[in-house]
C-alpha atoms as a PDB file:
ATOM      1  CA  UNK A   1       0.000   0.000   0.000  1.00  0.00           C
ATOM      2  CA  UNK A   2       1.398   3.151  -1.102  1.00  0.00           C
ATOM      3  CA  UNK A   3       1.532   6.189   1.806  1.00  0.00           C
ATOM      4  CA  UNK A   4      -0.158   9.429   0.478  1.00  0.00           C
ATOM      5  CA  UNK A   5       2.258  12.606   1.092  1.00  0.00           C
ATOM      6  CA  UNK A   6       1.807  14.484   4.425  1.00  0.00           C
ATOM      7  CA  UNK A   7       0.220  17.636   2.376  1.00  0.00           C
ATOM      8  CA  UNK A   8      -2.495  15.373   0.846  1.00  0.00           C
ATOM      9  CA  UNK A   9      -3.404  14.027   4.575  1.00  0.00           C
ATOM     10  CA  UNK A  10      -3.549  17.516   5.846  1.00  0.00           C
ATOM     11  CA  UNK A  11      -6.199  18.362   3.088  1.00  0.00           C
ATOM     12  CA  UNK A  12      -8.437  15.693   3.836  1.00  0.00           C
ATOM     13  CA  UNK A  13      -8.879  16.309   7.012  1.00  0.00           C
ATOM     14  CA  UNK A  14      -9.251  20.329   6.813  1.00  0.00           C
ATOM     15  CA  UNK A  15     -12.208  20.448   5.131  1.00  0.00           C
ATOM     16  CA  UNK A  16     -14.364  19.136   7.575  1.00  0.00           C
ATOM     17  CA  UNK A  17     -12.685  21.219  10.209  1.00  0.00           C
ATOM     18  CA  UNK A  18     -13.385  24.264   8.334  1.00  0.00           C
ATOM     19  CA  UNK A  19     -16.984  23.670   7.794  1.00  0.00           C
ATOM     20  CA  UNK A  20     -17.339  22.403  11.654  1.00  0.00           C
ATOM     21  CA  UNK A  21     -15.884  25.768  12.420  1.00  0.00           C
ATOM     22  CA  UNK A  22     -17.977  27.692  10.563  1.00  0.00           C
ATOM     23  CA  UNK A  23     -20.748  25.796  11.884  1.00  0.00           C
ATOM     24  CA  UNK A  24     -20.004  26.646  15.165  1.00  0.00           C
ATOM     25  CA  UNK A  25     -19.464  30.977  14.854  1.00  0.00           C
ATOM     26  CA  UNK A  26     -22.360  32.390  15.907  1.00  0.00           C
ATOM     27  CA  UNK A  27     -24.263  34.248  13.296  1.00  0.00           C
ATOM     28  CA  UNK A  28     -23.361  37.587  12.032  1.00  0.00           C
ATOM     29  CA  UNK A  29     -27.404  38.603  12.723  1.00  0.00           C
ATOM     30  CA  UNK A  30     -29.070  37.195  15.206  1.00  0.00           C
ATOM     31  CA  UNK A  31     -32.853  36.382  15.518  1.00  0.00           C
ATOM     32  CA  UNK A  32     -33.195  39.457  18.110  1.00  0.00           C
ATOM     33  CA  UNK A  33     -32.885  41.986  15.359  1.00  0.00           C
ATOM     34  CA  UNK A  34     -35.519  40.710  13.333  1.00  0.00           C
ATOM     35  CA  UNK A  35     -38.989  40.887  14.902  1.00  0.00           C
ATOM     36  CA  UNK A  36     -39.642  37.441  14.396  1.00  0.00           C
ATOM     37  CA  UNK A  37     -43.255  37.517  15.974  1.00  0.00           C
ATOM     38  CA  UNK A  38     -44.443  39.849  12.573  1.00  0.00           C
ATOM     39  CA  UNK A  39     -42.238  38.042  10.574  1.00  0.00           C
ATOM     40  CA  UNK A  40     -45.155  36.921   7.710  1.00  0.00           C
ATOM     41  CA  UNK A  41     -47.720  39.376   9.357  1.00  0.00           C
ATOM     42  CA  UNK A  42     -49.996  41.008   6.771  1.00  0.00           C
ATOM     43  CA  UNK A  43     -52.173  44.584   7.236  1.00  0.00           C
ATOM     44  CA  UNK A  44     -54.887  44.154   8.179  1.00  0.00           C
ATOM     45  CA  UNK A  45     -54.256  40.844  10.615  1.00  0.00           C
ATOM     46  CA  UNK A  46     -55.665  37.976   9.446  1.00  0.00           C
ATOM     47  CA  UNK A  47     -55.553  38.520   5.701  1.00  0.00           C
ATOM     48  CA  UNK A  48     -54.720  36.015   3.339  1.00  0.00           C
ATOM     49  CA  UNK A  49     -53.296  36.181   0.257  1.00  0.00           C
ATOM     50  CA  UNK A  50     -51.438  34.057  -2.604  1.00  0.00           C
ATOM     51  CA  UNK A  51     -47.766  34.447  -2.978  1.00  0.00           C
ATOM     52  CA  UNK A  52     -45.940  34.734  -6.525  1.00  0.00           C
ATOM     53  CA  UNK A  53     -45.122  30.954  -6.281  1.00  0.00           C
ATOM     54  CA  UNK A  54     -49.079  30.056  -6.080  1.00  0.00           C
ATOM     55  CA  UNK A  55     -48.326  29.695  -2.334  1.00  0.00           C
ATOM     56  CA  UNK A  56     -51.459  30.687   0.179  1.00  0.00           C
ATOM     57  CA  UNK A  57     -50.322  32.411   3.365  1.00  0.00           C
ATOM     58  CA  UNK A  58     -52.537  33.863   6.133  1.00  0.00           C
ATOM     59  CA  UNK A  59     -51.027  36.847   8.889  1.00  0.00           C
ATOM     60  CA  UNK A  60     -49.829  35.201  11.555  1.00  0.00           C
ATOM     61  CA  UNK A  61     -52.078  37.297  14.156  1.00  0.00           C
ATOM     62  CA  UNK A  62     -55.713  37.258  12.299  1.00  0.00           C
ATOM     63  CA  UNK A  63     -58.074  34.552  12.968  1.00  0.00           C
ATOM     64  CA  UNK A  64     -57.564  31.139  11.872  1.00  0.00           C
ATOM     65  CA  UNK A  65     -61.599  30.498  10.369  1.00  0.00           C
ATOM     66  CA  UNK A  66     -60.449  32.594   7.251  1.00  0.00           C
ATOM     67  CA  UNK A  67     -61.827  31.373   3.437  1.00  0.00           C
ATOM     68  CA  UNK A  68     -58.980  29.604   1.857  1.00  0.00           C
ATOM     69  CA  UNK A  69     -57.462  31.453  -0.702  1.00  0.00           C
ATOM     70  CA  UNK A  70     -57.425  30.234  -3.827  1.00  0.00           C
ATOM     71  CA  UNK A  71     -54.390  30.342  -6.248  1.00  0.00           C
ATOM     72  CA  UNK A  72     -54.860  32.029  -9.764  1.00  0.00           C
ATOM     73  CA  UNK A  73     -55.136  29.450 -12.693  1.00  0.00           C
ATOM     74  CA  UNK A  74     -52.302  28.979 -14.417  1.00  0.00           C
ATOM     75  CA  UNK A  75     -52.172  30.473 -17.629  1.00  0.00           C
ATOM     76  CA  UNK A  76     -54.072  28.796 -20.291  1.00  0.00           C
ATOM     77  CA  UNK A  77     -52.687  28.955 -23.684  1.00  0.00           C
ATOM     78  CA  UNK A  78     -54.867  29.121 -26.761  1.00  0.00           C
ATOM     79  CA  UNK A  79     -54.136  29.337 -30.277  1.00  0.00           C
ATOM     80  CA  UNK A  80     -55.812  30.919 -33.138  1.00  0.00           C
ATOM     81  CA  UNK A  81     -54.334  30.381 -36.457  1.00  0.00           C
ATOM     82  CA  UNK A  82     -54.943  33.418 -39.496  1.00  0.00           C
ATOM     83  CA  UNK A  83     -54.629  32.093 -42.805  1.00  0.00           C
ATOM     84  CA  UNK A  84     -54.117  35.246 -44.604  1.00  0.00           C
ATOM     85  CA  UNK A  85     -53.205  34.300 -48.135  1.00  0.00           C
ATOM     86  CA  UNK A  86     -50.587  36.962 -49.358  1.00  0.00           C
ATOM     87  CA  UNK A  87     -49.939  38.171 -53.028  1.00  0.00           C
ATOM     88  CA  UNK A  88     -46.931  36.688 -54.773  1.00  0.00           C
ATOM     89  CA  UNK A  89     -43.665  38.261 -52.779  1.00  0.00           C
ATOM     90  CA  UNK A  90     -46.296  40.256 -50.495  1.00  0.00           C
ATOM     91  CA  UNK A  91     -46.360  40.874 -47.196  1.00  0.00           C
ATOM     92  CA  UNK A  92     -48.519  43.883 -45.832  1.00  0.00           C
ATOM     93  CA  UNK A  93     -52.051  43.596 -44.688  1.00  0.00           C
ATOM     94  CA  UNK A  94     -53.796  45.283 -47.813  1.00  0.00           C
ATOM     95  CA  UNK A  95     -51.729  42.434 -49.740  1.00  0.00           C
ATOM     96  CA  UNK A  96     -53.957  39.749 -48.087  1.00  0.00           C
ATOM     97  CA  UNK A  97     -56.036  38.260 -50.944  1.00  0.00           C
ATOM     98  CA  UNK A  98     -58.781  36.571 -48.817  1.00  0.00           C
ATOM     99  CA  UNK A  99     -61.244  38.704 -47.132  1.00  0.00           C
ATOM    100  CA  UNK A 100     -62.361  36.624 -44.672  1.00  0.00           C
ATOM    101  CA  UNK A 101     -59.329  35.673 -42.820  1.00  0.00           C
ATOM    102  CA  UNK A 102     -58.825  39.278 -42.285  1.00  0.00           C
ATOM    103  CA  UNK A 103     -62.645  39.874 -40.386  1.00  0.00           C
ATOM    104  CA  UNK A 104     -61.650  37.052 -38.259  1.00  0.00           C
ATOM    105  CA  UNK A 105     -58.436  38.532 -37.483  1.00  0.00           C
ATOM    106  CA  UNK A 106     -61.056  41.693 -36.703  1.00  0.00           C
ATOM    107  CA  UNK A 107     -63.316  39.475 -34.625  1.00  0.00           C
ATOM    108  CA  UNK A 108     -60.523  37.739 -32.429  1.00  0.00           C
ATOM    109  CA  UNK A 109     -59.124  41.255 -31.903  1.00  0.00           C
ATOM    110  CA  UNK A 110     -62.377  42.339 -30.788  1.00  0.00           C
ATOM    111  CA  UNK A 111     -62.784  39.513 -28.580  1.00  0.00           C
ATOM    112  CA  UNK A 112     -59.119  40.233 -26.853  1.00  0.00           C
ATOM    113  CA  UNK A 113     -60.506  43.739 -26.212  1.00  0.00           C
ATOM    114  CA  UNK A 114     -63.441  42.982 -24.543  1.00  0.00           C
ATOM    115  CA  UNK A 115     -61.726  40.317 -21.899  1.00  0.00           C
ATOM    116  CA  UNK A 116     -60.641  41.962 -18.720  1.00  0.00           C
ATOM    117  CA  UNK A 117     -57.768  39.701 -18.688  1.00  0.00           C
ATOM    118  CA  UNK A 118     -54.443  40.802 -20.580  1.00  0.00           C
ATOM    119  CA  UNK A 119     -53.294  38.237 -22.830  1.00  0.00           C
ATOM    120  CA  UNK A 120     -49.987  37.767 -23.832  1.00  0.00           C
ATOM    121  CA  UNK A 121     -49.751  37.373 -27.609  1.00  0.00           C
ATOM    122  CA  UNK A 122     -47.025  35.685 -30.089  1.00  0.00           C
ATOM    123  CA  UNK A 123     -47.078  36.357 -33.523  1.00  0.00           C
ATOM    124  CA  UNK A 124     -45.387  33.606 -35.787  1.00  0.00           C
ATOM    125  CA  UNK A 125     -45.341  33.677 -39.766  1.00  0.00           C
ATOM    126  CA  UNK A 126     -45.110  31.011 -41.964  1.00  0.00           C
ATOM    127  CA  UNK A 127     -44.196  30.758 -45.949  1.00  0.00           C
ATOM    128  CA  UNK A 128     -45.086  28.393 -48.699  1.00  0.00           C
ATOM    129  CA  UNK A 129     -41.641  26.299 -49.499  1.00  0.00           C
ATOM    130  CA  UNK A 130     -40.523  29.166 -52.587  1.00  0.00           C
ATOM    131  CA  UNK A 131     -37.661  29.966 -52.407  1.00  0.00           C
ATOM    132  CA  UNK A 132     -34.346  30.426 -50.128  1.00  0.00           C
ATOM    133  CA  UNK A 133     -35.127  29.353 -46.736  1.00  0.00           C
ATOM    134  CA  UNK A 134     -32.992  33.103 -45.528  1.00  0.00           C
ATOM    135  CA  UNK A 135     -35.646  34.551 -48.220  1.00  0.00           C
ATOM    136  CA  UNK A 136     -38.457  32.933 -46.306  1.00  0.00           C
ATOM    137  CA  UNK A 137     -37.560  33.088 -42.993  1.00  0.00           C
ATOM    138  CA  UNK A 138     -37.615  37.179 -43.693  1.00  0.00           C
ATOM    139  CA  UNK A 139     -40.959  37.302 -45.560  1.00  0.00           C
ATOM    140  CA  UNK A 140     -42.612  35.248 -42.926  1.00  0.00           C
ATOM    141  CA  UNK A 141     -41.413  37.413 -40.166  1.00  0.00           C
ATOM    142  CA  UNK A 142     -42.839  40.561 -42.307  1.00  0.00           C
ATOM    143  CA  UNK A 143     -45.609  39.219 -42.653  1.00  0.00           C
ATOM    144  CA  UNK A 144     -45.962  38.335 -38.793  1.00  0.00           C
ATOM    145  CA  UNK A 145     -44.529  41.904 -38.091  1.00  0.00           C
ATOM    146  CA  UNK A 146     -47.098  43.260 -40.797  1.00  0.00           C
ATOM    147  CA  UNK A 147     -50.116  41.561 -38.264  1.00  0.00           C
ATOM    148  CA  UNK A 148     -48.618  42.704 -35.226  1.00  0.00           C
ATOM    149  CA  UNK A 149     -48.903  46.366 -36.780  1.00  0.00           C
ATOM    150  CA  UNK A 150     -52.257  45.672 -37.400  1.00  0.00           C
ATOM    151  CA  UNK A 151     -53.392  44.841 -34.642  1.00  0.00           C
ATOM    152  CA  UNK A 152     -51.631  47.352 -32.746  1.00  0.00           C
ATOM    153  CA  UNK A 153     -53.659  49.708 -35.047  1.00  0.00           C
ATOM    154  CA  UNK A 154     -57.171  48.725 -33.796  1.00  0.00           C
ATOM    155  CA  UNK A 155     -56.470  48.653 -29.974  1.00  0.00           C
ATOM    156  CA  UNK A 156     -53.762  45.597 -28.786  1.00  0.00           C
ATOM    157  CA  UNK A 157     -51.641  47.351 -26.665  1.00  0.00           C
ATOM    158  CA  UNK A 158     -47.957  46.858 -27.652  1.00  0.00           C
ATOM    159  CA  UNK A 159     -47.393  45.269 -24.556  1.00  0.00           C
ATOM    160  CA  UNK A 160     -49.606  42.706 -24.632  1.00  0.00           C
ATOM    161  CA  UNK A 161     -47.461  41.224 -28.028  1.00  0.00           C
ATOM    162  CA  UNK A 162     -44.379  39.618 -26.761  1.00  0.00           C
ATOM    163  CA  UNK A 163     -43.169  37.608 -29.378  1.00  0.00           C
ATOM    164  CA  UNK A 164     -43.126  38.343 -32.752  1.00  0.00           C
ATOM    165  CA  UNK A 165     -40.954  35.389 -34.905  1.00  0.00           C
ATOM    166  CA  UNK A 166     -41.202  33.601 -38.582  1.00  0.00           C
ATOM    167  CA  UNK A 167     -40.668  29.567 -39.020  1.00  0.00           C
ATOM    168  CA  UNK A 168     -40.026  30.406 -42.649  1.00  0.00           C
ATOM    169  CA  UNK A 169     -40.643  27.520 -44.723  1.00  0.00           C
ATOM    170  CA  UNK A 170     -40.045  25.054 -42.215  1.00  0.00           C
ATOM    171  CA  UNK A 171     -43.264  23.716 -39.902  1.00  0.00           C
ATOM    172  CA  UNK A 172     -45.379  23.071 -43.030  1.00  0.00           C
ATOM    173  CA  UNK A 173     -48.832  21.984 -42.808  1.00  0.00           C
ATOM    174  CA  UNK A 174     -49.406  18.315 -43.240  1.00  0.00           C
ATOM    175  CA  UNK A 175     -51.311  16.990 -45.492  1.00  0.00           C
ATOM    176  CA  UNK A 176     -51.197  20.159 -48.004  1.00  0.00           C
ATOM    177  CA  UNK A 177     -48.788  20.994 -50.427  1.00  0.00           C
ATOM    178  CA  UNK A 178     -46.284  22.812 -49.335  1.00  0.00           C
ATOM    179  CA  UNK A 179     -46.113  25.189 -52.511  1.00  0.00           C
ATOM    180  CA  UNK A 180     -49.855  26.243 -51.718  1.00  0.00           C
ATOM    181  CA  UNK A 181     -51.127  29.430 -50.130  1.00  0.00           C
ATOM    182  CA  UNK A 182     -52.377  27.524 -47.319  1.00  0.00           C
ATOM    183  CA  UNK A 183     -49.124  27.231 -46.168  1.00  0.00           C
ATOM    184  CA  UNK A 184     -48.699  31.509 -46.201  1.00  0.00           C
ATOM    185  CA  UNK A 185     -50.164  31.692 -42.705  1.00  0.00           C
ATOM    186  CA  UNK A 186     -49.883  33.385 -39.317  1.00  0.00           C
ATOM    187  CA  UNK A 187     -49.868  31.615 -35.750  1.00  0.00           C
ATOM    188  CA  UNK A 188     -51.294  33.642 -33.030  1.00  0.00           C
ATOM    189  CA  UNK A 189     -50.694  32.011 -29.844  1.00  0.00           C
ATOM    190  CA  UNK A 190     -52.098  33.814 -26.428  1.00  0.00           C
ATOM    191  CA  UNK A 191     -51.996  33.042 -22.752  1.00  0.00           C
ATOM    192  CA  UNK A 192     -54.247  34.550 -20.228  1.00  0.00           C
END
C-alpha cells in the first residue's frame, strides 16, 4: 500500500474542520434583530393572500376560520391560427387576398378587447416552401410583423405582443402541399 504525502493528509482532514468551524461561529445577525413575531404578518391581521409561487399564506395574528385562498389558474394557452393568403412576394395587410381571414383577425381582436384579462400574444409567420429558406424566414417574419402592426392599429396594446418570430418555410402543414397558399399563414398564440 502506497503512503499518500503528508500535504495530501492535511487536506483531507481540513475540510471538515473548516466547515465544523464555521458551523459553530455564531451568526453575524441574530434572531433578536428581526422581529420574528411579525415576521409573515400582513395589514390588516388575518388577511390572506397568494404568494408569486401560487403559495397561500394567512397573517400570523388574524383569525384562523379565514376562506382559503385560492391560487390564480395557471395560464391557459390558446391558439388561433390566421390564414391570410398573401400576393406573390407580399407581405402587408392590404396584400392579403382573402377577405375573410382578415374579419376574423377583426373578430378575435375584438374579442381580446373585450376580456378583462391581458393576454400575452405571439405572432409567428409562416411561408409556402418558394424559395431560399434566408428569403423565407424574412418574408414570414414581415408578414408576422405586418399583423402585429395591425393589430396594434385597432387597440392591442404593444405590450400585450411579446413575441413576434417567422418559421419560414419550415413547420409546413401536413397533409397540403407545401407550394400552396395555405401554407402563407400566421400563428397567433395567447396566454391569459
Amino acid at each position: 500500500m502506497r503512503k499518500q504525502p503528508l500535504f495530501k493528509r492535511l487536506a483531507a482532514l481540513a475540510a471538515p474542520l473548516a466547515v465544523a468551524a464555521v458551523l459553530s461561529t455564531p451568526a453575524a445577525v441574530s434572531a433578536k434583530d428581526y422581529n420574528m413575531e411579525h415576521f409573515w404578518s400582513a395589514q390588516p391581521q388575518g388577511t390572506a393572500w397568494v404568494s408569486g409561487s401560487g403559495e397561500c399564506w394567512q397573517s400570523l395574528h388574524g383569525p384562523g376560520d379565514l376562506e382559503p385562498c385560492v391560487a390564480a389558474a395557471p395560464p391557459v394557452p390558446k391558439e388561433f391560427t390566421v390564414r391570410l393568403n398573401f400576393e406573390f412576394d407580399k407581405y402587408r395587410i392590404e396584400n392579403v387576398v382573402n377577405d375573410s381571414e382578415l374579419a376574423r383577425l377583426d373578430d378575435y381582436i375584438a374579442q381580446v378587447k373585450q376580456t378583462p384579462v391581458r393576454e400575452r400574444i405571439s405572432l409567428t409567420g409562416h411561408t409556402d416552401a418558394k424559395g431560399s429558406d434566408a428569403y423565407n424566414y424574412q418574408l414570414g417574419l414581415r408578414r408576422a410583423q405586418a399583423v402585429q402592426d395591425y393589430m396594434i392599429s385597432r387597440g392591442i396594446p404593444a405590450q400585450d405582443i411579446v413575441s413576434v418570430e417567422s418559421r419560414g418555410k419550415s413547420d409546413m402543414l401536413p397533409g397540403v402541399d407545401i407550394y400552396s397558399v395555405e401554407q402563407r399563414r400566421v400563428k397567433i398564440n395567447a396566454e391569459y
